[in-house]
Every structure is written in C-alpha cells, then in structure tokens.
N, C-alpha and C. Protein backbone atom coordinates (compact mmCIF):
# COMPACT_ATOMS: atom_id res chain seq x y z
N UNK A 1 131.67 84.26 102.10
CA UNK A 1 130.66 85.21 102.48
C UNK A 1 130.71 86.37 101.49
N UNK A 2 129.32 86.52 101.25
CA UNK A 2 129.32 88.19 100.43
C UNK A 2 128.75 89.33 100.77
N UNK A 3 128.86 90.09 100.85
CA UNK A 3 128.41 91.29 101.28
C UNK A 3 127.94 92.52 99.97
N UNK A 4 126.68 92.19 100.03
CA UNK A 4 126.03 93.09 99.05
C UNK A 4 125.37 94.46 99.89
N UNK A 5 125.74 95.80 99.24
CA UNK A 5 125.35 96.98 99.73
C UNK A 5 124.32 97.42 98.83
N UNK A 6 123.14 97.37 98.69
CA UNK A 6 121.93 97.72 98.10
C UNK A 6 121.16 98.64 98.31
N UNK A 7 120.65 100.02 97.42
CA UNK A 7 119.67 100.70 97.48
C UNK A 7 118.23 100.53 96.88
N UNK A 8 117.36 100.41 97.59
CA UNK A 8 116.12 99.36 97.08
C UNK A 8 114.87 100.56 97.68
N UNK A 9 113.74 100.29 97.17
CA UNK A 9 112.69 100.60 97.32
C UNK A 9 111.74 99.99 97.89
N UNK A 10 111.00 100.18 99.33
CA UNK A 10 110.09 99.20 99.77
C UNK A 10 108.36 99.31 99.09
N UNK A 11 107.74 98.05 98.41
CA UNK A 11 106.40 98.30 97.61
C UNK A 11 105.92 98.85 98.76
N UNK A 12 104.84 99.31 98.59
CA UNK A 12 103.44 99.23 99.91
C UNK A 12 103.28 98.15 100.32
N UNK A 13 103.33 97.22 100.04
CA UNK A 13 103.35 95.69 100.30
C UNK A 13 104.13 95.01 101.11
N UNK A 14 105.37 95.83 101.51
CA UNK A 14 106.45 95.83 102.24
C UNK A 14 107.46 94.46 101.37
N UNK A 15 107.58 94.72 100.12
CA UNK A 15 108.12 93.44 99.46
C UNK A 15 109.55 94.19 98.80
N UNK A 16 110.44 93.66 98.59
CA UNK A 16 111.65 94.32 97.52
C UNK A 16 111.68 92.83 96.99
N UNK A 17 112.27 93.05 95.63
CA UNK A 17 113.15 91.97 94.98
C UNK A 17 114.20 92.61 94.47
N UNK A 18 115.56 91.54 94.87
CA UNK A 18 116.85 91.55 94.00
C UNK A 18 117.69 90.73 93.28
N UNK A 19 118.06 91.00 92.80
CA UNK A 19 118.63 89.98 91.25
C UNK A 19 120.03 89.76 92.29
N UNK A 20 120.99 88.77 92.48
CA UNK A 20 122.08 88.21 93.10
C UNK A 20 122.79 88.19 91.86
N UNK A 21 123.95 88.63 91.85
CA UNK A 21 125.28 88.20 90.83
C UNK A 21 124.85 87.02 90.77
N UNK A 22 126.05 86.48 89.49
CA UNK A 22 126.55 85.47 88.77
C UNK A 22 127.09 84.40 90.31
N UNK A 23 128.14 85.17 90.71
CA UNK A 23 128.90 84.27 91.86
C UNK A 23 128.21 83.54 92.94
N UNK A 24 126.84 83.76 93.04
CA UNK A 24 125.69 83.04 93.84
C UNK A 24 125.54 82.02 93.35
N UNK A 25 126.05 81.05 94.20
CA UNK A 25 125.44 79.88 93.42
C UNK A 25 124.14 79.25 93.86
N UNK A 26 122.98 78.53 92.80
CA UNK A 26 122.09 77.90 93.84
C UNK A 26 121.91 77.01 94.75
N UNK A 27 120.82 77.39 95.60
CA UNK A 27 121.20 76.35 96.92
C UNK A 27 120.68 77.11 98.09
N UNK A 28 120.94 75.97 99.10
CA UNK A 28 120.72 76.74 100.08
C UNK A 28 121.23 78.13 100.81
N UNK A 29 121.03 79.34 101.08
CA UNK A 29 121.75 80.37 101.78
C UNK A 29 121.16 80.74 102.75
N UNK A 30 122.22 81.03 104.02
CA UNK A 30 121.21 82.01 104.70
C UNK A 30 122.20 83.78 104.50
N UNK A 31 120.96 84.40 104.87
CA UNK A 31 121.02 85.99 104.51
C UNK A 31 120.70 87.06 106.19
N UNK A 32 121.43 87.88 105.89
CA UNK A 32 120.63 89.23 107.05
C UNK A 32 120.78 90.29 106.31
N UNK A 33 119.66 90.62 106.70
CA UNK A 33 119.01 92.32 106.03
C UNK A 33 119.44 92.90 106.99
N UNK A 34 120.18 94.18 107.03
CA UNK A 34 119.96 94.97 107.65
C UNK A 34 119.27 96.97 107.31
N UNK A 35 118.25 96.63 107.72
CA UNK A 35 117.77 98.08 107.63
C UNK A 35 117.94 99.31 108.17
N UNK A 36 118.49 100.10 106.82
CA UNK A 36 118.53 101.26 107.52
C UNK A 36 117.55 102.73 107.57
N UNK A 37 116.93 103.68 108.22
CA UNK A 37 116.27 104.33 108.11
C UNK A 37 115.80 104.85 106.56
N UNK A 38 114.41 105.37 106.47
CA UNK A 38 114.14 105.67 104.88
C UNK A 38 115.09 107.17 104.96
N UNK A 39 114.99 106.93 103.27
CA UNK A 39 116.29 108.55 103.55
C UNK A 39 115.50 108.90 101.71
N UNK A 40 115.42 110.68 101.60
CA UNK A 40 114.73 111.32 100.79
C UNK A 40 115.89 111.13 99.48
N UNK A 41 115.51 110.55 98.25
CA UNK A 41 116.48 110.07 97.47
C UNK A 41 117.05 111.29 97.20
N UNK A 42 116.37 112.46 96.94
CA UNK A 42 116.83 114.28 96.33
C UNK A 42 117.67 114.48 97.39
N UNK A 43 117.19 114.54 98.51
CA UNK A 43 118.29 115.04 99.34
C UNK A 43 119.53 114.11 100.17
N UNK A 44 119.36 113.27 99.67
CA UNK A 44 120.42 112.34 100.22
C UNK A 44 121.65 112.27 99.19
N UNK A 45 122.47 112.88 99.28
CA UNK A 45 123.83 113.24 98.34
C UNK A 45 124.98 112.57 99.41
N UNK A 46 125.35 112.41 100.24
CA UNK A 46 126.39 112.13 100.44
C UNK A 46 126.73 110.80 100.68
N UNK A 47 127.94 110.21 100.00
CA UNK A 47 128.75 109.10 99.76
C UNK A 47 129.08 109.03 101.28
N UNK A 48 129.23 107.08 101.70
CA UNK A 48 130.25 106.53 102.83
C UNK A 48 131.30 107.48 102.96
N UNK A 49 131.90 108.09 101.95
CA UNK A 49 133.52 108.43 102.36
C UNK A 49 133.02 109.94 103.23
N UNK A 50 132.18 110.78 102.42
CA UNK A 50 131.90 111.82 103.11
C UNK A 50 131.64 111.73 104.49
N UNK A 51 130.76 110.69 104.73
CA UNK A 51 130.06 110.42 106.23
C UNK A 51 131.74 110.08 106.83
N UNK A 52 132.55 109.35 106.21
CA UNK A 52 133.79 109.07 107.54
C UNK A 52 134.87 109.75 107.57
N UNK A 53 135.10 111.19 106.24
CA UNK A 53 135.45 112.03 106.51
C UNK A 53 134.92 113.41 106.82
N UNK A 54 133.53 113.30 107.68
CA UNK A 54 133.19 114.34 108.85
C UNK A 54 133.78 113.67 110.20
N UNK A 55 134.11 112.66 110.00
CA UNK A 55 134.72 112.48 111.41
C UNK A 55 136.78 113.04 111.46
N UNK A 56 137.37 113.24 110.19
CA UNK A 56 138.34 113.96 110.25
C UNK A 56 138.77 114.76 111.77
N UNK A 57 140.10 114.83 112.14
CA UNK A 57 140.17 115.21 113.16
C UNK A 57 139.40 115.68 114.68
N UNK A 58 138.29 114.88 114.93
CA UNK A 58 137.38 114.80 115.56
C UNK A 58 137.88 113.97 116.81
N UNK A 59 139.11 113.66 116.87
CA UNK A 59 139.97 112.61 118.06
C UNK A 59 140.98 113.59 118.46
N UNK A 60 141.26 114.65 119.39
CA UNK A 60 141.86 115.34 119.90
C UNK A 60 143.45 114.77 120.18
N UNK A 61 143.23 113.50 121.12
CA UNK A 61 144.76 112.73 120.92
C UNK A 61 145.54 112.38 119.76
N UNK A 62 144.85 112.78 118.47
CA UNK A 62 145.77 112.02 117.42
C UNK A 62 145.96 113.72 116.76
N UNK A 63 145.92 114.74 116.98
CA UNK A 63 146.04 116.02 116.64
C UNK A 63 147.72 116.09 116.75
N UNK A 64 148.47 115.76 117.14
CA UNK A 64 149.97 115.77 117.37
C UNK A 64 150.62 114.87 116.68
N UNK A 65 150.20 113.76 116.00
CA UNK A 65 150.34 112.58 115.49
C UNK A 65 150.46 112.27 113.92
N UNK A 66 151.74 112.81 113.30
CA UNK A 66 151.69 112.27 112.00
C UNK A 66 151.58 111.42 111.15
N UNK A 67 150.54 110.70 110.46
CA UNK A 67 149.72 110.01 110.26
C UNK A 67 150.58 109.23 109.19
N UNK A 68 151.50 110.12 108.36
CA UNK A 68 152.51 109.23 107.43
C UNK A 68 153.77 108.48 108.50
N UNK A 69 154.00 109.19 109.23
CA UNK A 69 155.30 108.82 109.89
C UNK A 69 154.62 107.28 110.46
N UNK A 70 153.75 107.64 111.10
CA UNK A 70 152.97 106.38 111.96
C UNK A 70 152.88 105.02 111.14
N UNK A 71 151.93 105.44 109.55
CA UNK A 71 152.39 104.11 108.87
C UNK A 71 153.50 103.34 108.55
N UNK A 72 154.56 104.76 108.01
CA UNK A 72 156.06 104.29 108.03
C UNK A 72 156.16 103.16 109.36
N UNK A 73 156.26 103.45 110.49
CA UNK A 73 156.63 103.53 111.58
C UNK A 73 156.19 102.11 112.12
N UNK A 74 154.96 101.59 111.69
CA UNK A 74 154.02 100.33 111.69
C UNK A 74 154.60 99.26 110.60
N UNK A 75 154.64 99.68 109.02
CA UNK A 75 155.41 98.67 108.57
C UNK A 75 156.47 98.52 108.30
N UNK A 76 157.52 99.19 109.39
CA UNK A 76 158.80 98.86 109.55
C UNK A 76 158.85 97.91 110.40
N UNK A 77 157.81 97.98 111.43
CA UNK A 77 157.68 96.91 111.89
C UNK A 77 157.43 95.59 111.52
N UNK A 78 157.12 95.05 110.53
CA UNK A 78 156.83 94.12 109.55
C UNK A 78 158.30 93.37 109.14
N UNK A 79 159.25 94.29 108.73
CA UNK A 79 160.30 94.39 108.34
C UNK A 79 161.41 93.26 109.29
C-alpha cells in the first residue's frame, strides 16, 4: 500500500490529474481520495507538525509525566 499526500488544484470542471511515482506499477489499482476542505494557498502556512504541536500539553493527566523517563521506562521493557 502507498500513501500519497497531495496538494492539487480542482479545474472548474471538477477534474485534477496526477503523475504516480516510478514504484506504481501498471495494472489494476484501487484508490481513495480523501478530501479535505478548500484552504487559501497565501494564508495557509502551517505544516502537519505545527497542527500536532498546538495540541502540546493540552492532556492535563500527562502534565506530571516525564516524557523521557516514560520512553526509557517502555523500552526497558523490551529488554
């Protein structure tokens, strides 16, 4: 499975085309679009990471919770 993240333009026509990597091979595929709201290209500046670090300490229970110790703490368990 691949997962392509694309910023595209819809014609008036309601048509896009996109070029698929190399690693596509031909043949049969099936695909899902998923759409997301139109967004103003000028004012749309912020990156995935920004959007999931406004959620930064936004979980009240993990406010006490040291976040290095915890990984330590997880793959010692591994161990």
């Amino acid at each position: 499975m691949l997962t392509l993240n694309l910023a595209c333009d819809v014609l008036p026509n309601r048509q896009v085309t996109i070029q698929l990597p190399l690693t596509v091979q031909p043949g049969h595929h099936e695909m899902v679009i998923v759409l997301d709201k139109a967004i103003d290209q000028h004012a749309h500046t912020q990156t995935n990471i920004s959007r999931v670090m406004q959620l930064a300490g936004g979980v009240s229970a993990f406010s006490a919770v040291d976040g290095v110790a915890y990984q330590n703490q997880v793959r010692a368990e591994w161990n």
